[in-house]
PDB file of N, CA and C in Angstrom:
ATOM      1  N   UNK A   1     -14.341   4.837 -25.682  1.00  0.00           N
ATOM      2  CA  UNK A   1     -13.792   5.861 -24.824  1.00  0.00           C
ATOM      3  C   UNK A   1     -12.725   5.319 -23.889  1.00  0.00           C
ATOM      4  N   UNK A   2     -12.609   4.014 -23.824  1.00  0.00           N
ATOM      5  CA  UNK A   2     -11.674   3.299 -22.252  1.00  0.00           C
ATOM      6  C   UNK A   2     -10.524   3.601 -23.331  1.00  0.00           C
ATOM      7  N   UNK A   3     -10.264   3.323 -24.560  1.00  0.00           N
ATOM      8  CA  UNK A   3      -9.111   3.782 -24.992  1.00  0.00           C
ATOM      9  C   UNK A   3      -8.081   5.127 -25.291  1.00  0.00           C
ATOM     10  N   UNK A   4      -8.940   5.793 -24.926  1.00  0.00           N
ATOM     11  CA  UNK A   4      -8.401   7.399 -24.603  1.00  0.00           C
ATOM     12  C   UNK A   4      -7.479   7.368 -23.995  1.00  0.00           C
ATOM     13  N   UNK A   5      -5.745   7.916 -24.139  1.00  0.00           N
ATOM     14  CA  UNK A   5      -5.281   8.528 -22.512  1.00  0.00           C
ATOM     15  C   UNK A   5      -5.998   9.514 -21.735  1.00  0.00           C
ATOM     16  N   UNK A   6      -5.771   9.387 -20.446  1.00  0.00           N
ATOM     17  CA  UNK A   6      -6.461  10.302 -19.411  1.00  0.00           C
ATOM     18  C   UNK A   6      -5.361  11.555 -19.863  1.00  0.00           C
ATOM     19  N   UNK A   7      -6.657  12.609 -19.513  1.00  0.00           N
ATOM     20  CA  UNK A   7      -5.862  14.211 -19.586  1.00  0.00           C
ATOM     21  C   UNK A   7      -5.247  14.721 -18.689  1.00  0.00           C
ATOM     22  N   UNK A   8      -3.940  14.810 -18.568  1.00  0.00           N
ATOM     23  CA  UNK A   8      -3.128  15.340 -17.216  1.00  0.00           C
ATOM     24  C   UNK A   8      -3.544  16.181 -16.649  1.00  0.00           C
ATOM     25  N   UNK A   9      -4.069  17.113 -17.529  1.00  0.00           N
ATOM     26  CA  UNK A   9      -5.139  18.165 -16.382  1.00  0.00           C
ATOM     27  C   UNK A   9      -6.346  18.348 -15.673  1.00  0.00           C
ATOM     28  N   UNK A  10      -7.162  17.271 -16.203  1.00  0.00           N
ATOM     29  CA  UNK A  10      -8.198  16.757 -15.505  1.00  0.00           C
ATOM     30  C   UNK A  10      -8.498  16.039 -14.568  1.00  0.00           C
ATOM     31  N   UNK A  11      -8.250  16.394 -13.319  1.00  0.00           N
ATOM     32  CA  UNK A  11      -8.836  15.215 -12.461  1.00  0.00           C
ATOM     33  C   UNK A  11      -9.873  14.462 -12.462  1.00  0.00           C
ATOM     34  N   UNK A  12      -9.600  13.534 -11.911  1.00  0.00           N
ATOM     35  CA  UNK A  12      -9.949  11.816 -12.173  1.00  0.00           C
ATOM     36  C   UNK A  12     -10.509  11.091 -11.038  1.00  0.00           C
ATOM     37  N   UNK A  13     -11.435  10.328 -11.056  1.00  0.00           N
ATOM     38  CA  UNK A  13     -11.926   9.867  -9.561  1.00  0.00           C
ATOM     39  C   UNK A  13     -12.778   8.438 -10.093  1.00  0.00           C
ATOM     40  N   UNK A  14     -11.949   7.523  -9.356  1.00  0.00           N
ATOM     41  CA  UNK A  14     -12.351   5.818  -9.612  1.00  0.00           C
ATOM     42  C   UNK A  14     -13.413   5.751  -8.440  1.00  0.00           C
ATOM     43  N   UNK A  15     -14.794   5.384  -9.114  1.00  0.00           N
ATOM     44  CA  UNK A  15     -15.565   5.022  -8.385  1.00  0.00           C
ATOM     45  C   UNK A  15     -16.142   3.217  -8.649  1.00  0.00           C
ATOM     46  N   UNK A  16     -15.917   2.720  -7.459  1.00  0.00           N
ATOM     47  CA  UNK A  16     -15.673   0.789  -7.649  1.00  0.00           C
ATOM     48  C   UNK A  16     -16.928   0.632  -7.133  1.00  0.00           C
ATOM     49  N   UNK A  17     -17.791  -0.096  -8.019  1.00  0.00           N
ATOM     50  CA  UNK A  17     -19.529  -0.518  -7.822  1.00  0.00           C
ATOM     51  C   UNK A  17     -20.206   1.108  -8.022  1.00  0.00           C
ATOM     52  N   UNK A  18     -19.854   2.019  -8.723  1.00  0.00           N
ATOM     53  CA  UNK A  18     -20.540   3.763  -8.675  1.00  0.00           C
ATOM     54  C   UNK A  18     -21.766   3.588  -9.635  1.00  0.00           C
ATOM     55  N   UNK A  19     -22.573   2.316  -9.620  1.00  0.00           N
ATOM     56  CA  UNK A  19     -23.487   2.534 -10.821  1.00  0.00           C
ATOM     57  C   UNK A  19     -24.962   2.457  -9.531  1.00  0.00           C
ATOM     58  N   UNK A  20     -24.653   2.693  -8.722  1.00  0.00           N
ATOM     59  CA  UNK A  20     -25.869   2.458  -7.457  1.00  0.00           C
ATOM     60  C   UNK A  20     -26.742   4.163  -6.753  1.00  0.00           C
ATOM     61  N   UNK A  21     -27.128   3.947  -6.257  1.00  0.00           N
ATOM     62  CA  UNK A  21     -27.983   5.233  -5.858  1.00  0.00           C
ATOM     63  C   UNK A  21     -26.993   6.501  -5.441  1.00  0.00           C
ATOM     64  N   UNK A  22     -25.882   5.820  -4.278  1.00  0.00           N
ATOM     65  CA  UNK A  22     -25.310   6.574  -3.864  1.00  0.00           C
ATOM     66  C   UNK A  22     -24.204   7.281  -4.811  1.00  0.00           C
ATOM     67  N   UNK A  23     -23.775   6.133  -5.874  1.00  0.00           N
ATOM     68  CA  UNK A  23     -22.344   6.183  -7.007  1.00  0.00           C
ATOM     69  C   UNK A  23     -23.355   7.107  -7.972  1.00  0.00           C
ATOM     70  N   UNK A  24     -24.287   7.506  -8.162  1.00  0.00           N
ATOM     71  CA  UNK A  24     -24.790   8.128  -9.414  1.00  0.00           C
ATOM     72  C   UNK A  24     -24.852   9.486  -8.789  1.00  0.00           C
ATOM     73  N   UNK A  25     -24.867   9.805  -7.566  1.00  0.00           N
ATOM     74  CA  UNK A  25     -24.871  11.054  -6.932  1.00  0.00           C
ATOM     75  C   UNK A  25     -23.704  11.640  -7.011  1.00  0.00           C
ATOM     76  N   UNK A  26     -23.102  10.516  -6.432  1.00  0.00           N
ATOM     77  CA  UNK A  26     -21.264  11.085  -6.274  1.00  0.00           C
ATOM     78  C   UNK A  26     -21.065  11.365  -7.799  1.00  0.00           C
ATOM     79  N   UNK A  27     -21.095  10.659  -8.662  1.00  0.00           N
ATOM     80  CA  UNK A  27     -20.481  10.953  -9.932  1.00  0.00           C
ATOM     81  C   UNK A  27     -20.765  12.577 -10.509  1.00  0.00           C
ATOM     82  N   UNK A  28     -22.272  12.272 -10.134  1.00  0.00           N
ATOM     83  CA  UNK A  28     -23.026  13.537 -11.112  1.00  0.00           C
ATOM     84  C   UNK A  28     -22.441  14.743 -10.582  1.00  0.00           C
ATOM     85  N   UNK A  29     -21.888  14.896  -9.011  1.00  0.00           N
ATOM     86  CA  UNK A  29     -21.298  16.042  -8.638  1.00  0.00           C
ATOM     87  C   UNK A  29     -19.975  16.026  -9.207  1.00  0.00           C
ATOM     88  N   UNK A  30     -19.196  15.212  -9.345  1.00  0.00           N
ATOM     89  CA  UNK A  30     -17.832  14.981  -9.547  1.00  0.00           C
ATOM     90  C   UNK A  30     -17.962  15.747 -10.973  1.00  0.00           C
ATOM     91  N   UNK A  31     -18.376  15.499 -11.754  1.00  0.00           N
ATOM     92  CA  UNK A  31     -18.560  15.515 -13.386  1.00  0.00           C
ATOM     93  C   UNK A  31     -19.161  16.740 -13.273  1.00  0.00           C
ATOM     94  N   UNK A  32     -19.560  17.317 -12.500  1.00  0.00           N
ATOM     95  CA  UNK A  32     -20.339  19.144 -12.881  1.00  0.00           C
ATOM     96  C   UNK A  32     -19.109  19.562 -12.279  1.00  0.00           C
ATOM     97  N   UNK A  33     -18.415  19.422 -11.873  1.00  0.00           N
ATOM     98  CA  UNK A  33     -17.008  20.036 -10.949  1.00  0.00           C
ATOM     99  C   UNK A  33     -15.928  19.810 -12.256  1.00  0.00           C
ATOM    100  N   UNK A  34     -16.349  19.439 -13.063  1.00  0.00           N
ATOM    101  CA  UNK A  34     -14.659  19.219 -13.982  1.00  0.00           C
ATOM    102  C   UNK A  34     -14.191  17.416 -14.577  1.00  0.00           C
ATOM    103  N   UNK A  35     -14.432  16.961 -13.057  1.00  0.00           N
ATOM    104  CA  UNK A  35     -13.867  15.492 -12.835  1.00  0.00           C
ATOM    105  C   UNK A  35     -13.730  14.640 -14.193  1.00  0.00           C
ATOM    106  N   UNK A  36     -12.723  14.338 -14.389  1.00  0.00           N
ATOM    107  CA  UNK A  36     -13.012  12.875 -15.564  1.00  0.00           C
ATOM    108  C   UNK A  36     -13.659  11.448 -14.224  1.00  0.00           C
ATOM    109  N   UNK A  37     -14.840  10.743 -14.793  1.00  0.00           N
ATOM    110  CA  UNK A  37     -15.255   9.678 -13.736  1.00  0.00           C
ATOM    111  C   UNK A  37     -14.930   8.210 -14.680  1.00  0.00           C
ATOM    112  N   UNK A  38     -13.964   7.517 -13.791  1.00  0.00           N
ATOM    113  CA  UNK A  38     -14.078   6.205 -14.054  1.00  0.00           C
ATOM    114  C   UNK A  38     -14.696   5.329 -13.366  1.00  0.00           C
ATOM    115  N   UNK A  39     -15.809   4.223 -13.714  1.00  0.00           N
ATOM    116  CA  UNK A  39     -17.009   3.735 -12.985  1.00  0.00           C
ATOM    117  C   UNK A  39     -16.479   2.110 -13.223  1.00  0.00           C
ATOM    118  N   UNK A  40     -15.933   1.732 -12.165  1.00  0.00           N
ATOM    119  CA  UNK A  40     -15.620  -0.363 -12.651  1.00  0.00           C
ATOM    120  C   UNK A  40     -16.609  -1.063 -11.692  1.00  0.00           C
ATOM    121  N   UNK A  41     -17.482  -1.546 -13.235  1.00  0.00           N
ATOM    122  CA  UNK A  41     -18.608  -2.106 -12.686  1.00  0.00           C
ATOM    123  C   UNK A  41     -18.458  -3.519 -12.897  1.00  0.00           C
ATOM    124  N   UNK A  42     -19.233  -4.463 -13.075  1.00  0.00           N
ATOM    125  CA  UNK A  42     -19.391  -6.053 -13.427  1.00  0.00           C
ATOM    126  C   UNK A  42     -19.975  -5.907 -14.728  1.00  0.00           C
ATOM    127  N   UNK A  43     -21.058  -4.846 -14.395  1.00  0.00           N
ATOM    128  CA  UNK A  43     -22.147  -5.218 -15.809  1.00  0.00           C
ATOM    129  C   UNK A  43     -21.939  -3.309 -16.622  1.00  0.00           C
ATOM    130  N   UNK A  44     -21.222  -3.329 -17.962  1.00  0.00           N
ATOM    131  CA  UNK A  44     -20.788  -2.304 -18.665  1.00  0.00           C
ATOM    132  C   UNK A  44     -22.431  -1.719 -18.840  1.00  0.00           C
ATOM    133  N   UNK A  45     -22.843  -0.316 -18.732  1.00  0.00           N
ATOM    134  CA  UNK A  45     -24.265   0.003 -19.410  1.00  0.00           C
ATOM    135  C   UNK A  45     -23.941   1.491 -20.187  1.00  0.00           C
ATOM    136  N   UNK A  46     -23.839   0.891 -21.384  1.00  0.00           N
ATOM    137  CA  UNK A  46     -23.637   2.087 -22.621  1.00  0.00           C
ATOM    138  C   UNK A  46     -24.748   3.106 -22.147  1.00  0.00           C
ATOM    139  N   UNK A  47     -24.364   4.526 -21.857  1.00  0.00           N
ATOM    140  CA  UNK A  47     -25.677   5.705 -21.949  1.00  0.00           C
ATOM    141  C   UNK A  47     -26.633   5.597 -20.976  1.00  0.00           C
ATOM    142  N   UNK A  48     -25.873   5.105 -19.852  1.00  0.00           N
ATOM    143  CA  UNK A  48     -26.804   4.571 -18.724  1.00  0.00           C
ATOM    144  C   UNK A  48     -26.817   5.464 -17.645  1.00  0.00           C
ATOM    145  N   UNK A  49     -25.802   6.085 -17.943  1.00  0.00           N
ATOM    146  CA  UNK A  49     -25.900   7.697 -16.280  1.00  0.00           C
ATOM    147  C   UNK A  49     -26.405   8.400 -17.126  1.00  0.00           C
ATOM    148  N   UNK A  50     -26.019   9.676 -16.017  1.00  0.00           N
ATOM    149  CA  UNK A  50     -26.732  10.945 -16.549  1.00  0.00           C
ATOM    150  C   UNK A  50     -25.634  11.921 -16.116  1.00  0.00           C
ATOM    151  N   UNK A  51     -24.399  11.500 -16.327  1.00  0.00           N
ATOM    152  CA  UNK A  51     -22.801  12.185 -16.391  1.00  0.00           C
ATOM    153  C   UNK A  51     -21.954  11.169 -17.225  1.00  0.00           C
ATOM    154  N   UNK A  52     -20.980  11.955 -18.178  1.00  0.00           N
ATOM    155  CA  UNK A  52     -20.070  11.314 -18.626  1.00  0.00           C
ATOM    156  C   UNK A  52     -19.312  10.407 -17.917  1.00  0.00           C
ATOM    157  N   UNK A  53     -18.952   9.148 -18.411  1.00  0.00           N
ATOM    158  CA  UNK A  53     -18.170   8.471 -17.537  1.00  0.00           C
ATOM    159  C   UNK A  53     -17.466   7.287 -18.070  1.00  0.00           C
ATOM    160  N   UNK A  54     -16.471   6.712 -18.173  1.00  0.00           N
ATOM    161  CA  UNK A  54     -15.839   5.323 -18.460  1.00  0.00           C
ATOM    162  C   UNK A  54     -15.832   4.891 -17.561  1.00  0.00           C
ATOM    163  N   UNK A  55     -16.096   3.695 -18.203  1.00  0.00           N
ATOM    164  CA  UNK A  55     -17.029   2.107 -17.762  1.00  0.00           C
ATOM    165  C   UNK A  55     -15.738   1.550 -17.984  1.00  0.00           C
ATOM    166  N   UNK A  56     -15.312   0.755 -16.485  1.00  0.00           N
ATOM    167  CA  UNK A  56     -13.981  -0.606 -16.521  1.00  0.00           C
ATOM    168  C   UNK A  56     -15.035  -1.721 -16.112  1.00  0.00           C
ATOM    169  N   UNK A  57     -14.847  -3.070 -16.992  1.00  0.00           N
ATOM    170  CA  UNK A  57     -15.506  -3.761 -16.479  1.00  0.00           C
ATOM    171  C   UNK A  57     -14.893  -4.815 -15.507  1.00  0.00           C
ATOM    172  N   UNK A  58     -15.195  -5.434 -14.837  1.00  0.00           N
ATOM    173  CA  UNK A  58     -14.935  -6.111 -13.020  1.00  0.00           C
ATOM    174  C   UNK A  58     -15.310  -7.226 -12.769  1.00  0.00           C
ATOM    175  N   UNK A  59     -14.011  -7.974 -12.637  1.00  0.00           N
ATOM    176  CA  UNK A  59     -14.484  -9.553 -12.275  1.00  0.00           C
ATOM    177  C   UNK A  59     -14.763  -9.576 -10.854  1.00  0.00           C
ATOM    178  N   UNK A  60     -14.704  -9.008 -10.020  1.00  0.00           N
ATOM    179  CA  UNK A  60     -15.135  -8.563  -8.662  1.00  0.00           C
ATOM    180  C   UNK A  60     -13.673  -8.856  -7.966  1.00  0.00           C
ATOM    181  N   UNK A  61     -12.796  -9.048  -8.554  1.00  0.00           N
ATOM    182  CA  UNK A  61     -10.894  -9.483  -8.102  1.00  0.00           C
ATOM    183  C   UNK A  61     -10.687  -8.655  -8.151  1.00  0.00           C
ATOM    184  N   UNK A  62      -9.902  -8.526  -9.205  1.00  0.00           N
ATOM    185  CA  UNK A  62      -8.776  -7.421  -9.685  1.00  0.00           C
ATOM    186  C   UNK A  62      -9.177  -6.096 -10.594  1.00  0.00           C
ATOM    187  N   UNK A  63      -8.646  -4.905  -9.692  1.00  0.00           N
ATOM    188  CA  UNK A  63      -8.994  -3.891 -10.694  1.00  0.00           C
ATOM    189  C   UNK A  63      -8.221  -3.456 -12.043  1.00  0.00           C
ATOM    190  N   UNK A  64      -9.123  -3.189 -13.207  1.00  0.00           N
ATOM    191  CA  UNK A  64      -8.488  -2.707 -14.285  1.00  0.00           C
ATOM    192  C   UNK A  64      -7.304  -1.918 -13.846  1.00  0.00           C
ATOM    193  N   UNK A  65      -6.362  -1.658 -14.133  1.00  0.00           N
ATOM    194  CA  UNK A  65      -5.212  -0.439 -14.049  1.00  0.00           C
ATOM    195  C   UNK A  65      -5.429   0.315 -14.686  1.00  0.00           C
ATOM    196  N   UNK A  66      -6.259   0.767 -16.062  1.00  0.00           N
ATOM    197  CA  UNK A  66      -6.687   2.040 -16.296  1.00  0.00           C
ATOM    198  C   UNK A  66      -7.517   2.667 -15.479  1.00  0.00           C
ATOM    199  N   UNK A  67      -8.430   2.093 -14.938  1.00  0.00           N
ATOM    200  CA  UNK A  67      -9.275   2.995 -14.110  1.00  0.00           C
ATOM    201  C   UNK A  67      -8.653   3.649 -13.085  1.00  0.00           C
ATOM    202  N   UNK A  68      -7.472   2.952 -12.113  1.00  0.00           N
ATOM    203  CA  UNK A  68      -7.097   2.946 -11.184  1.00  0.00           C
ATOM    204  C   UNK A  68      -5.567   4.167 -10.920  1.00  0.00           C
ATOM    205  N   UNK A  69      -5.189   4.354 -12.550  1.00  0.00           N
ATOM    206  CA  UNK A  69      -3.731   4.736 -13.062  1.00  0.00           C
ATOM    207  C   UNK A  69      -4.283   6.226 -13.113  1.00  0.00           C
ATOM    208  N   UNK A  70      -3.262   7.075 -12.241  1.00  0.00           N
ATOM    209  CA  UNK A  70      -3.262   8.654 -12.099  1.00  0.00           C
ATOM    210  C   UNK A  70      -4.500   9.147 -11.506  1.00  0.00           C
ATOM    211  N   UNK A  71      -5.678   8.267 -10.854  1.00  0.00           N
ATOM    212  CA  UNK A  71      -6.439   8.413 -10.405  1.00  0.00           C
ATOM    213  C   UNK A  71      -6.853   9.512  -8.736  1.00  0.00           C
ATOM    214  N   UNK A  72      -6.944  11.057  -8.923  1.00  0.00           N
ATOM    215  CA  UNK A  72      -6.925  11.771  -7.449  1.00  0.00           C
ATOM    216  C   UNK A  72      -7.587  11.111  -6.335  1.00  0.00           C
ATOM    217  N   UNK A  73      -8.734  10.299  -6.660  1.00  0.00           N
ATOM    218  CA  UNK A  73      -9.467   9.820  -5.238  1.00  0.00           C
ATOM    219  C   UNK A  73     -10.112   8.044  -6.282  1.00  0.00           C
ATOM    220  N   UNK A  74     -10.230   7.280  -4.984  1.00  0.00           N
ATOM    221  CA  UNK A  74     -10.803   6.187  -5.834  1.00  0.00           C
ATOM    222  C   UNK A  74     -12.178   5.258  -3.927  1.00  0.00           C
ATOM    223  N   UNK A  75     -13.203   5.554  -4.566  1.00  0.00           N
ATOM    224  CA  UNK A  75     -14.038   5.307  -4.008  1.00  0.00           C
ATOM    225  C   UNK A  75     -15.153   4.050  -3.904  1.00  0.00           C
ATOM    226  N   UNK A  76     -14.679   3.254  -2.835  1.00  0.00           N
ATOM    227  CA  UNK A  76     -15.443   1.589  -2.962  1.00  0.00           C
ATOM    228  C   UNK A  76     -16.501   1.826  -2.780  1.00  0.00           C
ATOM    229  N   UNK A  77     -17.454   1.302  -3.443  1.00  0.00           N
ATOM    230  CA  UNK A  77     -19.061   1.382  -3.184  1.00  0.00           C
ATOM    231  C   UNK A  77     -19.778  -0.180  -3.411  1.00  0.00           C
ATOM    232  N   UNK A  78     -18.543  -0.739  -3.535  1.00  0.00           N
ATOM    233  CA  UNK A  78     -19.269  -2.359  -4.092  1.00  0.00           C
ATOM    234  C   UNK A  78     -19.666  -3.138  -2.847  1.00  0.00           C
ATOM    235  N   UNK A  79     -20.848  -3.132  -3.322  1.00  0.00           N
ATOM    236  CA  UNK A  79     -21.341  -4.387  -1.755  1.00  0.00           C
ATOM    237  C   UNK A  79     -22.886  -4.207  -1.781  1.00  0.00           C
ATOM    238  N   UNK A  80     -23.843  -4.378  -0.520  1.00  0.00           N
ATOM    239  CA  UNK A  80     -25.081  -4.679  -0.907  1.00  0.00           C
ATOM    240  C   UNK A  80     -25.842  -3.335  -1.538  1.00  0.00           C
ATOM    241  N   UNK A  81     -26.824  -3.308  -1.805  1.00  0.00           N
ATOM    242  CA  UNK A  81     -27.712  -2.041  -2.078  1.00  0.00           C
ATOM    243  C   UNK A  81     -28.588  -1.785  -1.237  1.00  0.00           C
ATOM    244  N   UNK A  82     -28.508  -0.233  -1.104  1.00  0.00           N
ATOM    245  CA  UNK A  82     -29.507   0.526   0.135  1.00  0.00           C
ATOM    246  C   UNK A  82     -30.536   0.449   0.208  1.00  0.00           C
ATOM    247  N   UNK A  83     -31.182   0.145  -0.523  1.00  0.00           N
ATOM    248  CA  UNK A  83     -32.565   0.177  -1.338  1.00  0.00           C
ATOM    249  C   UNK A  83     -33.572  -1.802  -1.302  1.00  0.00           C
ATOM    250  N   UNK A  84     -32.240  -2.642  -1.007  1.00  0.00           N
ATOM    251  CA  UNK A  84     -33.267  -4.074  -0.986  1.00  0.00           C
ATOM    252  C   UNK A  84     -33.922  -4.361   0.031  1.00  0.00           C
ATOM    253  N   UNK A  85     -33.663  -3.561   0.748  1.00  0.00           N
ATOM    254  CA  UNK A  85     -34.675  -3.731   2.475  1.00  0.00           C
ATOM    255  C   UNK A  85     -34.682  -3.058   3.148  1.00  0.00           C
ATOM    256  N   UNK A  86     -36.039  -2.643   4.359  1.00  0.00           N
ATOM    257  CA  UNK A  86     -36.467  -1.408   4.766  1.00  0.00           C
ATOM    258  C   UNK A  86     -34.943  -1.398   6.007  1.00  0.00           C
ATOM    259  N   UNK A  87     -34.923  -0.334   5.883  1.00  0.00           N
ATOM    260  CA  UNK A  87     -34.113   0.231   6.764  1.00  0.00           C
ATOM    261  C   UNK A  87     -34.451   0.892   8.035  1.00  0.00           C
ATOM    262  N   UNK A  88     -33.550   0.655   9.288  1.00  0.00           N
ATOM    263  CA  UNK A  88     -34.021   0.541  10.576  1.00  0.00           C
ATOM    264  C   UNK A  88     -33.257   1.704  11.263  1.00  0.00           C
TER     265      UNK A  88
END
C-alpha cells in the first residue's frame, strides 16, 4: 500500500509514533471522517489497527517524505507511553 499515490481528494494526516493508546484513537476518528492515515512508526505491524492506515517505517531521524508529502495535519506522538507508570 506505501506504494500508492495519495488521492488529491482525500485528506491525509501524518501521525509520528500513532501506534500508542492515544495514536489509535486519533486515527480511528480520522479514518471514520474520510481521512487517508499515515502512521511512521519504528516497528511496521501488518493488520495491527483497527483503521486503515500506511505504515512509514522510522529510524527515529528522518521522516519518510511520503508520509509527510501533501499531508493536511501531521501529529508527533513519539516519546514515552502513558500507560508505563501510575500517574499522578
Amino acid at each position: 500500500m506505501q506504494d500508492q499515490p495519495p488521492n488529491p481528494n482525500q485528506p491525509a494526516i501524518t501521525l509520528i509514533g500513532g501506534s500508542g493508546f492515544v495514536g489509535s484513537a486519533i486515527g480511528e476518528r480520522f479514518a471514520s471522517m474520510g481521512w487517508e492515515i499515515r502512521l511512521v512508526t519504528r516497528t511496521i505491524r501488518p493488520l495491527f489497527f483497527s483503521f486503515p492506515a500506511k505504515q512509514f517505517a522510522w529510524d527515529g531521524k528522518t521522516l519518510p517524505m511520503p508520509a509527510i508529502q501533501g499531508a493536511k495535519a501531521i501529529i508527533n506522538l513519539a516519546g514515552q507511553p502513558i500507560f508505563e507508570h501510575r500517574w499522578t
